[in-house]
Protein backbone atom coordinates (compact mmCIF):
# COMPACT_ATOMS: atom_id res chain seq x y z
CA UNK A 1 -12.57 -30.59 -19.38
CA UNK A 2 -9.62 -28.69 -17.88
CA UNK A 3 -8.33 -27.88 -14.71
CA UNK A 4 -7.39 -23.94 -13.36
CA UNK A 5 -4.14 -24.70 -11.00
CA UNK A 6 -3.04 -21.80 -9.08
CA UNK A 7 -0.43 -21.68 -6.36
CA UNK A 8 -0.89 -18.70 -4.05
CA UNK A 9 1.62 -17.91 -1.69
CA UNK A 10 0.06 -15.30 0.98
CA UNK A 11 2.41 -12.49 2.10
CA UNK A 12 -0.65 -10.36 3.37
CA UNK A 13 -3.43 -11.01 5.71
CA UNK A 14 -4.72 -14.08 5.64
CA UNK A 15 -7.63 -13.50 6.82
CA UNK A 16 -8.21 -10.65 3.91
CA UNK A 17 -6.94 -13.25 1.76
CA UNK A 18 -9.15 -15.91 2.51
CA UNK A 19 -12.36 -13.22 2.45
CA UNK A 20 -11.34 -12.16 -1.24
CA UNK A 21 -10.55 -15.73 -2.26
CA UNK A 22 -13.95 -16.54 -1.11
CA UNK A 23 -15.45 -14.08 -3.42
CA UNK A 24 -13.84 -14.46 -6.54
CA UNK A 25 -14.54 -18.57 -5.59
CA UNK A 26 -18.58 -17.35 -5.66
CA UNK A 27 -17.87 -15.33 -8.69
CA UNK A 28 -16.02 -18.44 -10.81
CA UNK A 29 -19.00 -21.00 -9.42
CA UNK A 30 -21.51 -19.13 -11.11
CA UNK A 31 -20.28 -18.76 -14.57
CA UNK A 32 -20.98 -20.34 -17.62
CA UNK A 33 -18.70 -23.52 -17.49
CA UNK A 34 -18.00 -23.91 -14.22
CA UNK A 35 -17.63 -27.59 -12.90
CA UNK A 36 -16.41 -27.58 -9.44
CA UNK A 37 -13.17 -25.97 -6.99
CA UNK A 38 -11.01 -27.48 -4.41
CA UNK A 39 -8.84 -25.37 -2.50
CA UNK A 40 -5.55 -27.03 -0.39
CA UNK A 41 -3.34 -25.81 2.04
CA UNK A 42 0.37 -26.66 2.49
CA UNK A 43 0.60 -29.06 5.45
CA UNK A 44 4.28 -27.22 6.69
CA UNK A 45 3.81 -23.79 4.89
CA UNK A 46 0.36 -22.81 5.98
CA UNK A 47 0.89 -19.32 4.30
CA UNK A 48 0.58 -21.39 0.97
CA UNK A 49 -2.33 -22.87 -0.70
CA UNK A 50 -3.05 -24.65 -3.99
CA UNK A 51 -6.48 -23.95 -6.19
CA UNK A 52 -7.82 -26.31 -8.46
CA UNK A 53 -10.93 -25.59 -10.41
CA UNK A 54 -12.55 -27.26 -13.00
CA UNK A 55 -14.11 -26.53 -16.02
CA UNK A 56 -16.09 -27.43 -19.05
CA UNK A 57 -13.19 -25.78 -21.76
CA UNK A 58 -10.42 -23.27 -21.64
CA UNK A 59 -13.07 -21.03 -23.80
CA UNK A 60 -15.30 -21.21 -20.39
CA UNK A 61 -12.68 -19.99 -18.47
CA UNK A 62 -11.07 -17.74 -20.20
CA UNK A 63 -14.64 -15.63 -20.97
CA UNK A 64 -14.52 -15.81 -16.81
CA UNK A 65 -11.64 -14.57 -15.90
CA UNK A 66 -11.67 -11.46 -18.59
CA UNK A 67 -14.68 -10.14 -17.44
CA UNK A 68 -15.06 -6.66 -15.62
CA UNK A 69 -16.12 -8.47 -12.30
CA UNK A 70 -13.63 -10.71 -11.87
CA UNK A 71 -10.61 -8.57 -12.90
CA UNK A 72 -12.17 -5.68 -9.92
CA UNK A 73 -11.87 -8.75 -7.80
CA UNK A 74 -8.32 -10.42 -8.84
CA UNK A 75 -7.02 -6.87 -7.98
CA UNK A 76 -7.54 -6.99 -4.55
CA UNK A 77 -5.50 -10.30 -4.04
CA UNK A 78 -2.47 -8.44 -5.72
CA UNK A 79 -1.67 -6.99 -1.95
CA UNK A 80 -2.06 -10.01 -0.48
CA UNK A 81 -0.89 -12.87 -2.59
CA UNK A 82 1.57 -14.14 -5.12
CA UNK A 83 -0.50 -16.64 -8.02
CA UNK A 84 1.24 -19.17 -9.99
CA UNK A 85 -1.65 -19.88 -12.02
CA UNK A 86 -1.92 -22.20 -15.02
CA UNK A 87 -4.63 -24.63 -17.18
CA UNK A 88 -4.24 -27.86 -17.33
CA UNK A 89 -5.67 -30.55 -19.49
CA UNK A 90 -6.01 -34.20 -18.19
CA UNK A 91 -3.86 -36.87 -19.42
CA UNK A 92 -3.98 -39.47 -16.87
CA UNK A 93 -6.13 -40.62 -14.34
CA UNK A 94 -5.53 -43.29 -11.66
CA UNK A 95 -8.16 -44.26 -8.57
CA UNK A 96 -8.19 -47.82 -6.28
């Protein structure tokens, strides 16, 4: 498994934002791979959120986000957000 981290600091609307978001989130959950998505919000920047989505390989993912669809959709955040994306492999997990 890994895990898709992206940082997205909104300088647009966020209400655009959140409507694009929401489709390329529909778009990722029904490929190939696809595990599950969380998305956060800063608690004192609420212009900023945090994306985590997991999936079965980096080879799932990566087949996702080159496709036609998705990079027609990623265009339209360019406008409205900045992504600090990134994949992530687990090396630790802790739980009570």
């Amino acid at each position: 498994m890994v895990t898709f981290v992206n940082k997205l600091t909104v300088h647009g609307d966020l209400d655009t934002f959140l409507t694009v978001k929401n489709k390329l989130t529909a778009y990722m959950a029904a490929q190939p791979g696809y595990v599950s998505h969380q998305v956060m919000r800063h608690a004192w920047h609420p212009n900023v959120f945090l994306e985590l989505a997991v999936w079965e390989d980096a080879d799932a993912h990566q087949k996702a986000v080159r496709s036609e669809e998705f990079q027609s959709l990623v265009t339209q955040l360019g406008p409205l957000a900045t992504p600090d994306p990134g994949l992530f492999e687990t090396v630790e997990v802790s739980a009570r």
